[in-house]
C-alpha atoms as a PDB file:
ATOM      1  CA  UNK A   1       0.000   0.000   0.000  1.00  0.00           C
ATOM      2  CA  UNK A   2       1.620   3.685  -0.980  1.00  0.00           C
ATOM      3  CA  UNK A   3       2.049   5.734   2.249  1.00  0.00           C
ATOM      4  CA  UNK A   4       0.662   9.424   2.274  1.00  0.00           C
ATOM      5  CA  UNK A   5      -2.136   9.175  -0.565  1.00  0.00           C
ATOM      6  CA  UNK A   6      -4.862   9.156   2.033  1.00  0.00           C
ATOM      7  CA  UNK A   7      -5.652  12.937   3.273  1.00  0.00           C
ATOM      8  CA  UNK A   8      -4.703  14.115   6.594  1.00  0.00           C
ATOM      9  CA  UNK A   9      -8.283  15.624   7.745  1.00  0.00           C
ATOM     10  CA  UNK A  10     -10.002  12.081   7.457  1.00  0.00           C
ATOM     11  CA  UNK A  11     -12.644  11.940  10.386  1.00  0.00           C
ATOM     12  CA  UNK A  12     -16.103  10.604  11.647  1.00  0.00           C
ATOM     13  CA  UNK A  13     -18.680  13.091  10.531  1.00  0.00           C
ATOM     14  CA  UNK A  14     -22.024  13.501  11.723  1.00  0.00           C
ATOM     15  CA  UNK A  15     -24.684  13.906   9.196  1.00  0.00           C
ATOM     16  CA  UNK A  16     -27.577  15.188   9.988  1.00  0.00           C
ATOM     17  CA  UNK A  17     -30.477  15.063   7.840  1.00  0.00           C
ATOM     18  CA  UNK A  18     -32.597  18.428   8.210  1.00  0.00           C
ATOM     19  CA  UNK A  19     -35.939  16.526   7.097  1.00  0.00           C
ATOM     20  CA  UNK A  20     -36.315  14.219  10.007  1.00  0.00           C
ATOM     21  CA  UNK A  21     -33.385  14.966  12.261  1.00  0.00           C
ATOM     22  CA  UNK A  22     -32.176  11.310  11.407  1.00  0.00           C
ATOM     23  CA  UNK A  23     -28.406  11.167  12.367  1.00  0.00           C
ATOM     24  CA  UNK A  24     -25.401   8.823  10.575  1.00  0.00           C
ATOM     25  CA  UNK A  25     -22.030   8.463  11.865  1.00  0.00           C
ATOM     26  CA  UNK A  26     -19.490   8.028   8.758  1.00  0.00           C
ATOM     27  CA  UNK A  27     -15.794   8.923   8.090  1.00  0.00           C
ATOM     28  CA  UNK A  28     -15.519  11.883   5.390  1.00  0.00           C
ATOM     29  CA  UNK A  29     -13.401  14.712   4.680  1.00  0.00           C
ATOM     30  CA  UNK A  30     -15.828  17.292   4.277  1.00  0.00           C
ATOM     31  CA  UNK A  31     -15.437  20.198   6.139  1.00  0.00           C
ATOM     32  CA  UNK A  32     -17.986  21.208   8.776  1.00  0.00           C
ATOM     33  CA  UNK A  33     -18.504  24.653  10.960  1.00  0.00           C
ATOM     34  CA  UNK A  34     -20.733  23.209  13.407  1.00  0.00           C
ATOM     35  CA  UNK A  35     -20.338  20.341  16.096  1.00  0.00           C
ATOM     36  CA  UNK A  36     -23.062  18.072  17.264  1.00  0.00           C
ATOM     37  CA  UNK A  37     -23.884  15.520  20.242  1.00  0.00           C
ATOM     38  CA  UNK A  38     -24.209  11.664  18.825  1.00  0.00           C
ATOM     39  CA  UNK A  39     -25.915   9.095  20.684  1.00  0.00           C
ATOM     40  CA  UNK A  40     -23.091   7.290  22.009  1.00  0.00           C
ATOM     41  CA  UNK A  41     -22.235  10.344  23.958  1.00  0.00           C
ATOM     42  CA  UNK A  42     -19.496  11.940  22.004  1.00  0.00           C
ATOM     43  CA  UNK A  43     -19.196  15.114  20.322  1.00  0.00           C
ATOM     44  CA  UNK A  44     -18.519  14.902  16.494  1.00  0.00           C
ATOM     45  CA  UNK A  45     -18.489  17.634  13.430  1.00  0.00           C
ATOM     46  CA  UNK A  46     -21.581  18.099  11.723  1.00  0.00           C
ATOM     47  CA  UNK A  47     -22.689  18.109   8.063  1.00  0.00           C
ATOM     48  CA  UNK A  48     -26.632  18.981   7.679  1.00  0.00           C
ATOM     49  CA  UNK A  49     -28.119  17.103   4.135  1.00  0.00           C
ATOM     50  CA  UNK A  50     -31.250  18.086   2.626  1.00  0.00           C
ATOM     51  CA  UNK A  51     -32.527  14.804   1.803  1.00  0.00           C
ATOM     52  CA  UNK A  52     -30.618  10.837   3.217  1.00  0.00           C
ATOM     53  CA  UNK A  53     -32.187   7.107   2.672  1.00  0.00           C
ATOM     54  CA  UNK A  54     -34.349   7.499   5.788  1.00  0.00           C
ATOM     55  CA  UNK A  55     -36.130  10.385   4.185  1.00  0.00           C
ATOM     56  CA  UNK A  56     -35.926   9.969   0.632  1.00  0.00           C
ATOM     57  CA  UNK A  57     -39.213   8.438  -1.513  1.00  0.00           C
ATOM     58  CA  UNK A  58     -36.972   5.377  -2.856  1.00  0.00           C
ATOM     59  CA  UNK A  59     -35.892   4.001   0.027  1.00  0.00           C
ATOM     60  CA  UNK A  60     -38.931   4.438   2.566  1.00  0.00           C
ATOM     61  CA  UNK A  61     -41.448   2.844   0.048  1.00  0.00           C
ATOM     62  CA  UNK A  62     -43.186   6.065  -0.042  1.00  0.00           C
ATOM     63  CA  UNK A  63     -42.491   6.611  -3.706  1.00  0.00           C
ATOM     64  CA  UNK A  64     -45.492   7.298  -6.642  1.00  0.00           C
ATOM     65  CA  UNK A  65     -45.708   4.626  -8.956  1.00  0.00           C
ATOM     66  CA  UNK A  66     -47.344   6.804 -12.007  1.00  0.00           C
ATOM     67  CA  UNK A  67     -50.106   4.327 -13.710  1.00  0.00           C
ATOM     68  CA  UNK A  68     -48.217   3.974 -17.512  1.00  0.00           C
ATOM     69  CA  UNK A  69     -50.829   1.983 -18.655  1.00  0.00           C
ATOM     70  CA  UNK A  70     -52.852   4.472 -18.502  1.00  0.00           C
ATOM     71  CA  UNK A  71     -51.126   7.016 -19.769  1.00  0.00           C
ATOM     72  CA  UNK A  72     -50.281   4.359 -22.554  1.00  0.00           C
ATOM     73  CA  UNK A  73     -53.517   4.246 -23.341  1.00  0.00           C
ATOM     74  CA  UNK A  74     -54.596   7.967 -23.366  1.00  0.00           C
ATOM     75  CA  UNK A  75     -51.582   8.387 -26.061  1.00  0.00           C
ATOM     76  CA  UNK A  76     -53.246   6.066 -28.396  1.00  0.00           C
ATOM     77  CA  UNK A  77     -56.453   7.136 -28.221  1.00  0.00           C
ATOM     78  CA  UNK A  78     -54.668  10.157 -29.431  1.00  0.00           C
ATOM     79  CA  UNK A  79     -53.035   9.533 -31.886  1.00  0.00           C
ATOM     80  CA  UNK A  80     -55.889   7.369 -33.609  1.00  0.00           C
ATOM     81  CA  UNK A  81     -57.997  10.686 -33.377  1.00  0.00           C
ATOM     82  CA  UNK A  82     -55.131  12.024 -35.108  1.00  0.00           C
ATOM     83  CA  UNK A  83     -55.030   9.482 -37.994  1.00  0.00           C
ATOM     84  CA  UNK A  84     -58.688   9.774 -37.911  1.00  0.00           C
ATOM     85  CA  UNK A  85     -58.421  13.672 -38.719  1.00  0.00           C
ATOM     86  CA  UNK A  86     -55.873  12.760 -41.202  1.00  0.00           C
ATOM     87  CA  UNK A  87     -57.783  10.514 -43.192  1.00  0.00           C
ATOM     88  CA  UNK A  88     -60.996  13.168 -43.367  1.00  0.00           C
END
């Protein structure tokens, strides 16, 4: 492994996610201005995030399926108006 490729300023970060307050613990570089309190007592830097799995659509099964069948079906009744002009 090649020594001194890894940056100096690698640390746990907390980041915080401003939707539901939900709080992850994970090594980054990023730099923070602020400090926070994580459950295991400590005090770590903090990073706030505007959206993380435990709020996002995706991942909390919370997501809007849109109905393409339908909307399948509204394009070809469309376009057979269309034809139907077409042909007149």
């Amino acid at each position: 492994m090649k020594k001194d490729i890894h940056p100096k300023e690698y640390r746990p970060v907390v980041f915080v996610d401003n939707s539901n307050g939900t709080q992850f613990l994970i090594s980054s570089t990023i730099k923070t201005k602020e400090t926070v309190k994580f459950t295991d007592g400590k005090e770590y830097p903090a990073f706030h995030v505007e959206i993380s799995s435990s709020s996002h659509p995706f991942y909390t099964n919370q997501e809007k399926s849109l109905d393409s069948a339908g909307r399948v079906e509204k394009f070809k009744s469309r376009q057979s108006k269309a034809d139907v002009k077409k042909t007149a």
